[in-house]
Protein backbone atom coordinates (compact mmCIF):
# COMPACT_ATOMS: atom_id res chain seq x y z
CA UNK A 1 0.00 0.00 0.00
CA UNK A 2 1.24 3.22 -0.84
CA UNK A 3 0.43 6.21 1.17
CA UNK A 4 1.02 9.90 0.14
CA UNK A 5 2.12 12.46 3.04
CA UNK A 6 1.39 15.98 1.35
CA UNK A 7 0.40 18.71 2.89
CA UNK A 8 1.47 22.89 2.42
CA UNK A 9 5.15 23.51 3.05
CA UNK A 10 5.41 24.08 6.18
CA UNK A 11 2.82 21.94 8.00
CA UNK A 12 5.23 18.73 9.27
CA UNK A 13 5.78 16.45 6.36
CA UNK A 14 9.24 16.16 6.90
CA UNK A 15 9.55 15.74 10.51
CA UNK A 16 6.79 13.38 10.96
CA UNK A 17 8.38 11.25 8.09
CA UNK A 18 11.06 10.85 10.20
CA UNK A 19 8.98 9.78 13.38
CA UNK A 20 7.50 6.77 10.86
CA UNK A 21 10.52 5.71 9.67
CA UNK A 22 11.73 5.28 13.05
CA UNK A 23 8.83 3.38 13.55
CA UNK A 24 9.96 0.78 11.30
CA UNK A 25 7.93 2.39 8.09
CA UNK A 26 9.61 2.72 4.71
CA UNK A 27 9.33 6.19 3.54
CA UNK A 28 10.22 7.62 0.39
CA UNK A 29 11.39 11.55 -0.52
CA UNK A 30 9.65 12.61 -3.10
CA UNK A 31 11.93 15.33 -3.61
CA UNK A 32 15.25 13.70 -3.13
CA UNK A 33 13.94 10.85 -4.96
CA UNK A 34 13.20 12.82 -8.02
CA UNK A 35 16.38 14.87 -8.07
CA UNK A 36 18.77 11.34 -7.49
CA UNK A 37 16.67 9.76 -10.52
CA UNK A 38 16.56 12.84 -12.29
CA UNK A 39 12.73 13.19 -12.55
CA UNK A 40 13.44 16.93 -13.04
CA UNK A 41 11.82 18.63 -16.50
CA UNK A 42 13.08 21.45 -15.38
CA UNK A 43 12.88 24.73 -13.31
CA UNK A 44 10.14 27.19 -12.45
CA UNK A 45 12.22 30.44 -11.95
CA UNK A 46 9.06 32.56 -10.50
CA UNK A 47 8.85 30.23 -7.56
CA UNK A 48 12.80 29.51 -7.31
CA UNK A 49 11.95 25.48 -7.64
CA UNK A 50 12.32 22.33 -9.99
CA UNK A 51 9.89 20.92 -11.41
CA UNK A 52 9.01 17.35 -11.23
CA UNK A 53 8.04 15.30 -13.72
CA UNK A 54 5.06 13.44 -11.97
CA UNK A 55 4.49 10.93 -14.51
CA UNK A 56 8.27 9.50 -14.33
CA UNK A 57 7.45 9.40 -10.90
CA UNK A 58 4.51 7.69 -10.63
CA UNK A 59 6.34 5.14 -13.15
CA UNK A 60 9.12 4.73 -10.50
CA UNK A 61 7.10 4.47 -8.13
CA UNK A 62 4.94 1.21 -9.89
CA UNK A 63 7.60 0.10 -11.02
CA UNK A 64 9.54 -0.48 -7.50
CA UNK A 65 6.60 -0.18 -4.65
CA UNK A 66 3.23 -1.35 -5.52
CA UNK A 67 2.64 -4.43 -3.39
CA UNK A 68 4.58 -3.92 -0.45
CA UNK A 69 2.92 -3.48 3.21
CA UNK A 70 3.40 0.16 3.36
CA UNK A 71 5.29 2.70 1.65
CA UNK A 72 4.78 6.49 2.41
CA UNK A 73 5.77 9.25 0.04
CA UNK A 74 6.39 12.30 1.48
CA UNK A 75 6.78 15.56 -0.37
CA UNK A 76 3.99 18.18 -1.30
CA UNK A 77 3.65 17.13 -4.93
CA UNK A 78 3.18 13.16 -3.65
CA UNK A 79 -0.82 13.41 -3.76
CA UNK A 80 -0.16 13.83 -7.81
CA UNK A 81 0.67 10.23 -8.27
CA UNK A 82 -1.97 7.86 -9.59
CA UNK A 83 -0.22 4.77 -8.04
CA UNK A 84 -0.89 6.58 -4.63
CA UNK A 85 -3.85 4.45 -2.56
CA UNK A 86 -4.01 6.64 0.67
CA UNK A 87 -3.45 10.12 0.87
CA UNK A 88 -2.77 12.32 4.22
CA UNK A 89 -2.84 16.14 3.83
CA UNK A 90 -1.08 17.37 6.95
CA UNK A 91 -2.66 21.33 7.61
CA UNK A 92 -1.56 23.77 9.34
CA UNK A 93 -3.27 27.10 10.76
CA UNK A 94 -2.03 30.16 8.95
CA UNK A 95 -0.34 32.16 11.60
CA UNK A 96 1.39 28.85 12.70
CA UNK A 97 2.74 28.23 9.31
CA UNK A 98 3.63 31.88 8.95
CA UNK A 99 6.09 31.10 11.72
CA UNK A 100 7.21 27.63 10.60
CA UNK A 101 7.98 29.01 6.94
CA UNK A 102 9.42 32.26 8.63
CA UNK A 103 11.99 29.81 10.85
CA UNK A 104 12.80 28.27 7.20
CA UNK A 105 14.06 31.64 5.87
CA UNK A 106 11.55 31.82 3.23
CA UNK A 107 11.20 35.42 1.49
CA UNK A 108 7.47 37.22 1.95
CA UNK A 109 6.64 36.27 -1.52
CA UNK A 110 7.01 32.33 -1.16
CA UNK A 111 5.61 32.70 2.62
CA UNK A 112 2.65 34.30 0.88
CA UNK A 113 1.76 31.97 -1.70
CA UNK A 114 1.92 29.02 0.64
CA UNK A 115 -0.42 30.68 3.31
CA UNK A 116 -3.01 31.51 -0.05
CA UNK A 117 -2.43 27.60 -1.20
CA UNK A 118 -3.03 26.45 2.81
CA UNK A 119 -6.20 29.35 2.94
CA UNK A 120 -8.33 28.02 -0.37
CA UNK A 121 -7.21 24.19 0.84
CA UNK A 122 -4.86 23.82 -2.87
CA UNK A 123 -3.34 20.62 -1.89
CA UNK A 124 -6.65 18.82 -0.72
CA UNK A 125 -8.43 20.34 -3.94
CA UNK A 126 -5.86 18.62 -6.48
CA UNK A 127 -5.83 15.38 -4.25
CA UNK A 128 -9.59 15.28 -4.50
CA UNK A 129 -9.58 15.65 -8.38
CA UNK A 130 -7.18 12.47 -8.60
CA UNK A 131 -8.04 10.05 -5.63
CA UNK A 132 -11.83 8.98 -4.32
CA UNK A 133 -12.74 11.24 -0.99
CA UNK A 134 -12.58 8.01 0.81
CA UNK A 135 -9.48 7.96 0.54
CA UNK A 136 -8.34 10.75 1.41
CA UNK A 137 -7.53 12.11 5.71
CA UNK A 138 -6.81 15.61 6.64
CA UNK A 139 -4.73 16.48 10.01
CA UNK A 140 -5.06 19.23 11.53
CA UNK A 141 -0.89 19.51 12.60
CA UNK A 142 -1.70 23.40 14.43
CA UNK A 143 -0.05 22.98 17.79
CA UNK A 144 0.66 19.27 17.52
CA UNK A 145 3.80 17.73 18.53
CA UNK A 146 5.51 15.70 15.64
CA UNK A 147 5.13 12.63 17.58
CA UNK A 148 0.64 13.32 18.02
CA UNK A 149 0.69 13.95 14.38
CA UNK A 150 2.73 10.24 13.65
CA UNK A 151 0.57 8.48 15.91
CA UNK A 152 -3.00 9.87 14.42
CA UNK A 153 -1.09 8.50 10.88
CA UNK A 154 -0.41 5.24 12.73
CA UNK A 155 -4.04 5.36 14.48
CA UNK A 156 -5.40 6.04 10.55
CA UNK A 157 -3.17 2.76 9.38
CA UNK A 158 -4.45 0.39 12.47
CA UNK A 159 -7.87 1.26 11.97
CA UNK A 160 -7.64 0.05 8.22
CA UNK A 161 -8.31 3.55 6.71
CA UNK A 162 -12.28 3.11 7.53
CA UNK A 163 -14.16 6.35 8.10
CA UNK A 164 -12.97 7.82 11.40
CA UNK A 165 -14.52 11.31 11.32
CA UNK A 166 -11.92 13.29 12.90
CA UNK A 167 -9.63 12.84 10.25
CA UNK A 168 -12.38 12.99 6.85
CA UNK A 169 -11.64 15.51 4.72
CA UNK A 170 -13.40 18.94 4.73
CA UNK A 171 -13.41 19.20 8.39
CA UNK A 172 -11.15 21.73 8.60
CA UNK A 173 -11.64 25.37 7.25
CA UNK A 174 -9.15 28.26 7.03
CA UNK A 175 -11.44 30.45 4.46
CA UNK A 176 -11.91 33.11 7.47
CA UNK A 177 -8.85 33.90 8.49
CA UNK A 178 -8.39 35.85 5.09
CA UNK A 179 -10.84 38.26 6.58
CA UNK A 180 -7.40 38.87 9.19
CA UNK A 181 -5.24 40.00 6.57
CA UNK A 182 -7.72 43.23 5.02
């Protein structure tokens, strides 16, 4: 089973990728993955970033991971591959993320785009137009430790991804906190 861990930059991806893989968990980086197998198509100089081609990626990833127990991709592009079963978009409140991206040494500009993709829920909008809603949990990662936000993934996994309601998609809502920044 392949599980995606996407989520806004920002919101925990990496750190909590790092709490499941010392859980015994493979986990793949998307990002390191695609720059060591040169999945790059090139580079998108507005945002200062490569870009990934997703479908050499998603041929990778078929190609070496479909049938094992449990692989998780991690990066914020990972809910773009088809091969994906599970996805997990990790959130993160606004002013929270301000901070985490502003501890990152991210410029205004980049900081601002992210908070606009976390505000009109980007990530969980693409996810939804590749994947079924079922399958498909939202975290809310606002004032979590890294270790609460691994253990609601693990909690997700032991409960065989059936409908737990905390963690269904749409539940959590950042639309008003644009009304903060006029």
């Amino acid at each position: 089973m392949i599980i995606a861990i996407t989520g806004t930059p920002g919101t925990g991806k990496t750190s909590i990728s790092k709490i499941l893989q010392k859980n015994g968990f493979e986990v793949i980086d998307l990002n390191k993955v695609a720059c060591e197998k040169i999945f790059l198509i090139g580079r998108d100089e507005k945002r200062d970033s490569m870009i990934v081609d997703v479908e050499k990626f998603n041929e990778h990833i078929k190609k070496n991971y479909i049938g094992k127990n449990i692989v998780f991709i991690e990066g914020h592009l990972s809910h773009l591959l088809k091969n994906v079963d599970k996805v997990i978009v990790l959130r993160c409140h606004p002013a929270e993320l301000r901070k985490n991206l502003s501890k990152k040494g991210w410029n205004a500009k980049k900081i601002k785009e992210n908070l606009e993709a976390e505000l009109l829920d980007i990530i969980l909008c693409e996810a939804v137009e590749i994947h079924p809603k079922n399958n498909i949990f939202e975290i809310d990662t606002t004032s979590k430790s890294i270790d609460a936000v691994a253990s609601s993934i693990i909690e997700i996994i032991n409960n065989k991804f059936k409908n737990m309601k905390k963690y269904n998609m749409g539940k959590i809502d950042w639309s008003e906190e644009v009304f903060n920044w006029f």
